[in-house]
Protein backbone atom coordinates (compact mmCIF):
# COMPACT_ATOMS: atom_id res chain seq x y z
CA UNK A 1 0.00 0.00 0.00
CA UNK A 2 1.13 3.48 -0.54
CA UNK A 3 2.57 5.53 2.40
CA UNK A 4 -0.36 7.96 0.82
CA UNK A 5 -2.85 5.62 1.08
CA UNK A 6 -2.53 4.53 4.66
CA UNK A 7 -5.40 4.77 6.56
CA UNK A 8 -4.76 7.13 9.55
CA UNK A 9 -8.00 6.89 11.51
CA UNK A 10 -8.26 5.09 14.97
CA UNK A 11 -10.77 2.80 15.67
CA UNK A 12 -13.02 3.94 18.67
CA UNK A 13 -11.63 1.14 20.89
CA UNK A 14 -7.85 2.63 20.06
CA UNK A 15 -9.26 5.98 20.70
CA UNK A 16 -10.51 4.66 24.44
CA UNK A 17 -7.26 2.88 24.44
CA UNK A 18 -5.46 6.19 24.50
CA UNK A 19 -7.65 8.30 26.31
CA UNK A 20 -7.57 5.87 29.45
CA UNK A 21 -3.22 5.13 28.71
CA UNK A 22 -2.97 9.28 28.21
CA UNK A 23 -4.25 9.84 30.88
CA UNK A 24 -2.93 7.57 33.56
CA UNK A 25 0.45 8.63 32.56
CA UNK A 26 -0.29 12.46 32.55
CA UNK A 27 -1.73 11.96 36.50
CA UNK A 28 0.34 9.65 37.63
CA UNK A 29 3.63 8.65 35.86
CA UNK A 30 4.38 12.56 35.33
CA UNK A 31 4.33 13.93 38.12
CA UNK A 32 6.17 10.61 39.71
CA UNK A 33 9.08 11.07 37.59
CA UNK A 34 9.24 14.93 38.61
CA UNK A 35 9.55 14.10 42.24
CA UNK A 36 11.76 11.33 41.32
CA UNK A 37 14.27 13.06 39.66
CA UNK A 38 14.98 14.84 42.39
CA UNK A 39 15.91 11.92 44.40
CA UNK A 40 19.05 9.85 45.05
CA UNK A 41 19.04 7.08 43.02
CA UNK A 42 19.60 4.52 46.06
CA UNK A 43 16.47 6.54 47.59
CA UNK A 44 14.35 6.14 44.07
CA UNK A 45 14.15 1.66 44.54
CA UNK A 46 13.90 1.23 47.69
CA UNK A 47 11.20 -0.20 49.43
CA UNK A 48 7.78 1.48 49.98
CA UNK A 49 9.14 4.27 47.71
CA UNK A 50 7.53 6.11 45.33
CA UNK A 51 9.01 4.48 42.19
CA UNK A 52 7.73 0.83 43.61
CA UNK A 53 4.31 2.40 44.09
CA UNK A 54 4.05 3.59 40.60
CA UNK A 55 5.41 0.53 39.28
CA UNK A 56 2.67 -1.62 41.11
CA UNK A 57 0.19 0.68 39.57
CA UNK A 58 1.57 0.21 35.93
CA UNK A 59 1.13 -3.60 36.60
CA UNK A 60 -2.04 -3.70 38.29
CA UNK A 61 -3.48 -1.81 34.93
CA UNK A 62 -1.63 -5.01 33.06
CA UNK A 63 0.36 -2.45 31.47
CA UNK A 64 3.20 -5.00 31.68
CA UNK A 65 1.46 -7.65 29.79
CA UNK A 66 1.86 -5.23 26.36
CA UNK A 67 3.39 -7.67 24.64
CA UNK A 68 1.89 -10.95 25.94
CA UNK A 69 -0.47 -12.92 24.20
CA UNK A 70 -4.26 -13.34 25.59
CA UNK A 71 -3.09 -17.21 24.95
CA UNK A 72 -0.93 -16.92 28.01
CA UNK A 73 -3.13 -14.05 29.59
CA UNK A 74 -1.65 -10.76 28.49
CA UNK A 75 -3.67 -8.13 26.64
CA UNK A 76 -3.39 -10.09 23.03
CA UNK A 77 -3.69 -6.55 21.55
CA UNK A 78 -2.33 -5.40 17.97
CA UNK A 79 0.92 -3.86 16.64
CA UNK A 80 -1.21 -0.35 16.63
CA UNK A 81 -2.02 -0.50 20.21
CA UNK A 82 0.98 -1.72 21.25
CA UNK A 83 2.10 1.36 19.48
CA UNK A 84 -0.44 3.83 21.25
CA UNK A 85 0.16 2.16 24.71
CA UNK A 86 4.22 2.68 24.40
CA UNK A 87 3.70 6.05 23.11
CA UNK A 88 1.34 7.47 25.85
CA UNK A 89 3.20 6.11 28.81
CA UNK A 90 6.24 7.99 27.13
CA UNK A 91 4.55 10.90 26.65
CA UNK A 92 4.18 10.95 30.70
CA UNK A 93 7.30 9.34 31.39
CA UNK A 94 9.58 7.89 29.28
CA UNK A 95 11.77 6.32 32.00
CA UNK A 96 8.65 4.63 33.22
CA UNK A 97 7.91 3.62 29.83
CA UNK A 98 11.58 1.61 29.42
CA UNK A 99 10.89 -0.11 32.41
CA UNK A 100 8.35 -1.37 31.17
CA UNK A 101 8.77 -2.51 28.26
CA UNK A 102 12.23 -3.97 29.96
CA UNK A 103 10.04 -5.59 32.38
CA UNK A 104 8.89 -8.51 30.28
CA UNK A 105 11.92 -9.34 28.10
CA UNK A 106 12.16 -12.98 30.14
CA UNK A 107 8.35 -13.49 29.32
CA UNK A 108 7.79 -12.31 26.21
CA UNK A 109 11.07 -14.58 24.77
CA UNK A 110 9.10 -17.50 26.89
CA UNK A 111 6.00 -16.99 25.03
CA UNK A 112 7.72 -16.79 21.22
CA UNK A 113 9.15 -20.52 22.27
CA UNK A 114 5.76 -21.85 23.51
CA UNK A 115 7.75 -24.16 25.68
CA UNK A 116 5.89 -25.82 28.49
CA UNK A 117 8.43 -25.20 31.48
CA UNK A 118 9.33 -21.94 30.48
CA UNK A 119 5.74 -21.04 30.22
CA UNK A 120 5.49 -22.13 33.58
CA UNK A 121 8.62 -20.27 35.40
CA UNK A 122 8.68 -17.23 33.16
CA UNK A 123 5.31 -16.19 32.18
CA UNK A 124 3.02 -17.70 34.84
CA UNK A 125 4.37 -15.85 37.37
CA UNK A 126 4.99 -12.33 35.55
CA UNK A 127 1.34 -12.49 34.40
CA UNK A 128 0.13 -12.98 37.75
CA UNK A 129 2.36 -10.67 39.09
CA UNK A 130 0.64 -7.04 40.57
CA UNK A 131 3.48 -5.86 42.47
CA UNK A 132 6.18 -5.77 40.24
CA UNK A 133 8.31 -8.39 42.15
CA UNK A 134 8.71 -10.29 38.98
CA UNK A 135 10.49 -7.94 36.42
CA UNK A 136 12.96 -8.94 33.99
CA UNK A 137 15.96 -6.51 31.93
CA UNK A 138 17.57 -6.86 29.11
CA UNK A 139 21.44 -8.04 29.68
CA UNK A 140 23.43 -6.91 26.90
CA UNK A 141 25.86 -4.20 27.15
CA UNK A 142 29.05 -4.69 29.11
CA UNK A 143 31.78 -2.34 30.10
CA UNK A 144 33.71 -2.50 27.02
CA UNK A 145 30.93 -3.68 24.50
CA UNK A 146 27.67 -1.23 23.49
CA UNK A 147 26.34 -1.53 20.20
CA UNK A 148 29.44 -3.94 19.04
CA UNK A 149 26.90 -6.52 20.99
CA UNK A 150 24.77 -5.72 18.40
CA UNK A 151 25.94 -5.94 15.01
CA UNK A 152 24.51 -8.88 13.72
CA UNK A 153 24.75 -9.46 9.75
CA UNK A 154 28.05 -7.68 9.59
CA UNK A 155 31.37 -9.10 8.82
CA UNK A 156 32.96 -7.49 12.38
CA UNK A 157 30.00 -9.40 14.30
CA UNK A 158 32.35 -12.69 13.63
CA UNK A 159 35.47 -11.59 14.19
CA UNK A 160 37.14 -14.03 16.88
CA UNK A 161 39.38 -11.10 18.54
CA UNK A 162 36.24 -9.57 20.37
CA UNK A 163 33.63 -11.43 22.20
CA UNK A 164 30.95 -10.74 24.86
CA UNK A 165 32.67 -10.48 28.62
CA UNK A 166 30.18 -12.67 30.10
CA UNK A 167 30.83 -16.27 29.23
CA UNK A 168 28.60 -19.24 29.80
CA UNK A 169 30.33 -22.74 30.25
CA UNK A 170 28.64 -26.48 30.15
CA UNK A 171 28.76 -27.88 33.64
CA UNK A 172 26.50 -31.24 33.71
CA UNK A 173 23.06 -29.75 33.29
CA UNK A 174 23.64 -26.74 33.82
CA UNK A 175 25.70 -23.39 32.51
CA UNK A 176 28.08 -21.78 34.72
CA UNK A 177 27.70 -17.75 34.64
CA UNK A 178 30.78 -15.74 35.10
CA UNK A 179 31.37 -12.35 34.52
CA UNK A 180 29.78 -8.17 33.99
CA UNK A 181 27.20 -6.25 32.43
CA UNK A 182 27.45 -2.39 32.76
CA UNK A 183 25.70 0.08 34.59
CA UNK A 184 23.36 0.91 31.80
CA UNK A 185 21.09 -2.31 31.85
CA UNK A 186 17.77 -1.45 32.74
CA UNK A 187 15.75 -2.77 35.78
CA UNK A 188 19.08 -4.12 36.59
CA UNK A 189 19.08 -2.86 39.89
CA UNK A 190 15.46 -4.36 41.07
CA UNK A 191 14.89 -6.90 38.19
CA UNK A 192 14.28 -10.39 39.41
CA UNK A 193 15.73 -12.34 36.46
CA UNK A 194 17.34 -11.43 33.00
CA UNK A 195 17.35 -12.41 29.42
CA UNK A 196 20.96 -12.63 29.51
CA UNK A 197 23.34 -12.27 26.46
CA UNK A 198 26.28 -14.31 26.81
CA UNK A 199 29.43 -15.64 24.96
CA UNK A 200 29.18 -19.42 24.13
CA UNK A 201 32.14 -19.89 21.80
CA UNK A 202 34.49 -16.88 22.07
CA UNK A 203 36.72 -18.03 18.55
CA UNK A 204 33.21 -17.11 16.68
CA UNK A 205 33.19 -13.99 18.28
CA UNK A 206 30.24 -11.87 18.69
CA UNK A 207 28.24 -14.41 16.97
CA UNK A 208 28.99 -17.32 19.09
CA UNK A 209 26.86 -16.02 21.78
CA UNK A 210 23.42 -17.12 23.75
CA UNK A 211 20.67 -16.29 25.33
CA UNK A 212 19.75 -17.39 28.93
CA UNK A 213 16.98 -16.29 31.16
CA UNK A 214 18.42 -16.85 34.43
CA UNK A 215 17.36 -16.15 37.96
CA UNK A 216 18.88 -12.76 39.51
CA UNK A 217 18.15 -13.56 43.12
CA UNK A 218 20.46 -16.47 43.15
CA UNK A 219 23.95 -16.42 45.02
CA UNK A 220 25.83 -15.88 42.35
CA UNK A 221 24.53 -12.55 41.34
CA UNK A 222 25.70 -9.17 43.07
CA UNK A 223 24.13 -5.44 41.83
CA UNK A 224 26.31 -2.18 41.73
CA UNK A 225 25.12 0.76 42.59
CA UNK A 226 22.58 2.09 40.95
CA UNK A 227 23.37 4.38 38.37
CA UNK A 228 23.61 8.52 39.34
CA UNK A 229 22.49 10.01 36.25
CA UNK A 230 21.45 13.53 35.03
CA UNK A 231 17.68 12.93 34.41
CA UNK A 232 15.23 9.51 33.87
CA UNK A 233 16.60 8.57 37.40
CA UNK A 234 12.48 6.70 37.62
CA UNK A 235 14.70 4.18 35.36
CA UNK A 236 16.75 2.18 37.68
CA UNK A 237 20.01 1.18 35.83
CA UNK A 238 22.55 -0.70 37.00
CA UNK A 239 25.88 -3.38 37.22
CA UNK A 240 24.97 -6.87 36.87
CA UNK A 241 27.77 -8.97 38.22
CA UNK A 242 27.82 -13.27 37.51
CA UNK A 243 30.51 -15.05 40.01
CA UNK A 244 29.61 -18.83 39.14
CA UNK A 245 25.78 -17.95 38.85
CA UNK A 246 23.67 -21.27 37.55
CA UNK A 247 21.43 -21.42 34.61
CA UNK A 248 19.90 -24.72 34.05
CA UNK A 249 20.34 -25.99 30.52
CA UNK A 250 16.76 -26.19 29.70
CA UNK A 251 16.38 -22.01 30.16
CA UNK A 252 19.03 -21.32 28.07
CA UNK A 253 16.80 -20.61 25.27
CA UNK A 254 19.44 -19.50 22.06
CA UNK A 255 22.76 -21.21 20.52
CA UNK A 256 25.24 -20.04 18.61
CA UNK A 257 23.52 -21.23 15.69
CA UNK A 258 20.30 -18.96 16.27
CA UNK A 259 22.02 -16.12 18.14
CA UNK A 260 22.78 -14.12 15.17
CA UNK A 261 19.11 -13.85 13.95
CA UNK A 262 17.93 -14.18 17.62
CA UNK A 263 19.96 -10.78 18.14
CA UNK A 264 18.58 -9.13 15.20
CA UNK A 265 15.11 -10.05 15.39
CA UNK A 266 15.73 -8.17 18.89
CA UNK A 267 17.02 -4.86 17.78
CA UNK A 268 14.89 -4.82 15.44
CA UNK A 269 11.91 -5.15 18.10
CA UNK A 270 13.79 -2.49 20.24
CA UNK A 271 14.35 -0.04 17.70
CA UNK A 272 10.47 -0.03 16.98
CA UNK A 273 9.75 0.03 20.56
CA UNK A 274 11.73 2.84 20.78
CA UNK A 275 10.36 4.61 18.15
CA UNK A 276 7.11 4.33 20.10
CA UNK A 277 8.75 5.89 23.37
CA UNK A 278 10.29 9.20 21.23
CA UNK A 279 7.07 9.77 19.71
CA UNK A 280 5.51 9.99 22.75
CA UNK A 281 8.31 12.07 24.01
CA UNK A 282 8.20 15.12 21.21
């Protein structure tokens, strides 16, 4: 269809759809983030703080099931709404927005396998989650890697002198978890688990990576700080750090032979979502 042609109406129920998502983040996320900003960013997660009440909000309005299926008992809504919602929690808050959409990176990965035990540790318990206890993040950027991580299809993507710093390595049944992801990984401060990128095969480089969902509140996981930043402080950012941390083999969800297409299939996602947030935003 021609870009001319394209039908630019919303339905009524999209219209509803952002009238109720408009305004919930002009009342609430808004002036949250205001106040927020102004705070430490130690004093921003903890406990009882305004950031965790404004979170339990977003998920008792199933705001964190965007992306879910109505199969598994998320909204089930389509790419246009997903659209609207992103881009009217960003127009209140676009920190609160990222969280989000951080929030069920575990899940949503769960639900594109359709895999019966990952259903039942990953999505089960986000969708039936109304406190935001169960959150996920996105672990991809390290210290020394940013958007190297991420340049799938190109020739520099398989060059064996750089690979990811954390490394996964076969023990038994499960992988063994060792090393850092930088202070910019969102939710990494408060998230309860991760869809982890990690380096399987380090003579493929980049491209002999995986993906794990693994379970933050294990022994083997420590936090840094979280991250003092000039502005979107209502997005908790943070170190990740992996000292012999355990993923059982069945949740580690991507090989090297998928992780390529796995990774691009995800920035591509990203990049739209984020498109969504920045419209909101201007």
């Amino acid at each position: 269809m021609p870009y001319r042609e394209l039908n630019l109406e919303l339905t009524e129920e999209h219209e509803l759809l952002k009238e109720e998502v408009h305004k919930f983040a002009v009342e609430v996320l808004r002036p949250a983030s205001i106040e927020l900003d102004k705070m430490p960013p130690e004093d921003v997660i903890k406990k009882g703080s305004l950031w965790w009440d404004c979170m339990s909000r977003l998920y008792q309005n199933n705001y964190h099931l965007v992306l879910i299926s109505d199969e598994y008992g998320g909204l089930g809504i389509d790419p246009l709404g997903v659209h609207i919602i992103w881009e009217e929690l960003a127009y209140g808050s676009v920190g609160f927005a990222v969280s989000m959409g951080c929030s069920c990176f575990s899940s949503f990965y769960a639900t594109m396998l359709c895999e019966d035990h990952l259903i039942d540790r990953f999505v089960v318990p986000f969708v039936n989650c109304k406190d935001a206890s169960v959150m996920s993040c996105w672990g991809i950027t390290e210290p020394a890697h940013g958007s190297d991580n991420l340049m799938a299809g190109t020739p520099f993507f398989h060059d064996p002198g750089a690979s990811q710093q954390v490394k996964a390595t076969k023990k038994g049944s499960n992988w063994v978890i060792n090393g850092q992801k930088s202070a910019w990984i969102s939710n990494g401060p408060v998230a309860s688990d991760a869809a982890l990128f990690v380096s399987i095969d380090p003579s493929m480089g980049f491209a002999g990576g995986g993906i794990c969902l693994i379970d933050l509140n294990q022994a083997g996981v420590s936090r840094g700080k979280p991250l003092n930043k000039m502005g979107q402080r209502e997005l908790p950012q943070g170190e990740i750090f992996f000292d012999e941390a355990i993923c059982p083999e069945e949740f580690m969800i991507v090989d090297p032979d998928s992780y390529e297409a796995m990774t691009e299939l995800t920035l591509g996602h990203a990049n739209a979502t984020m498109g969504a947030y920045f419209t909101g935003v201007a």
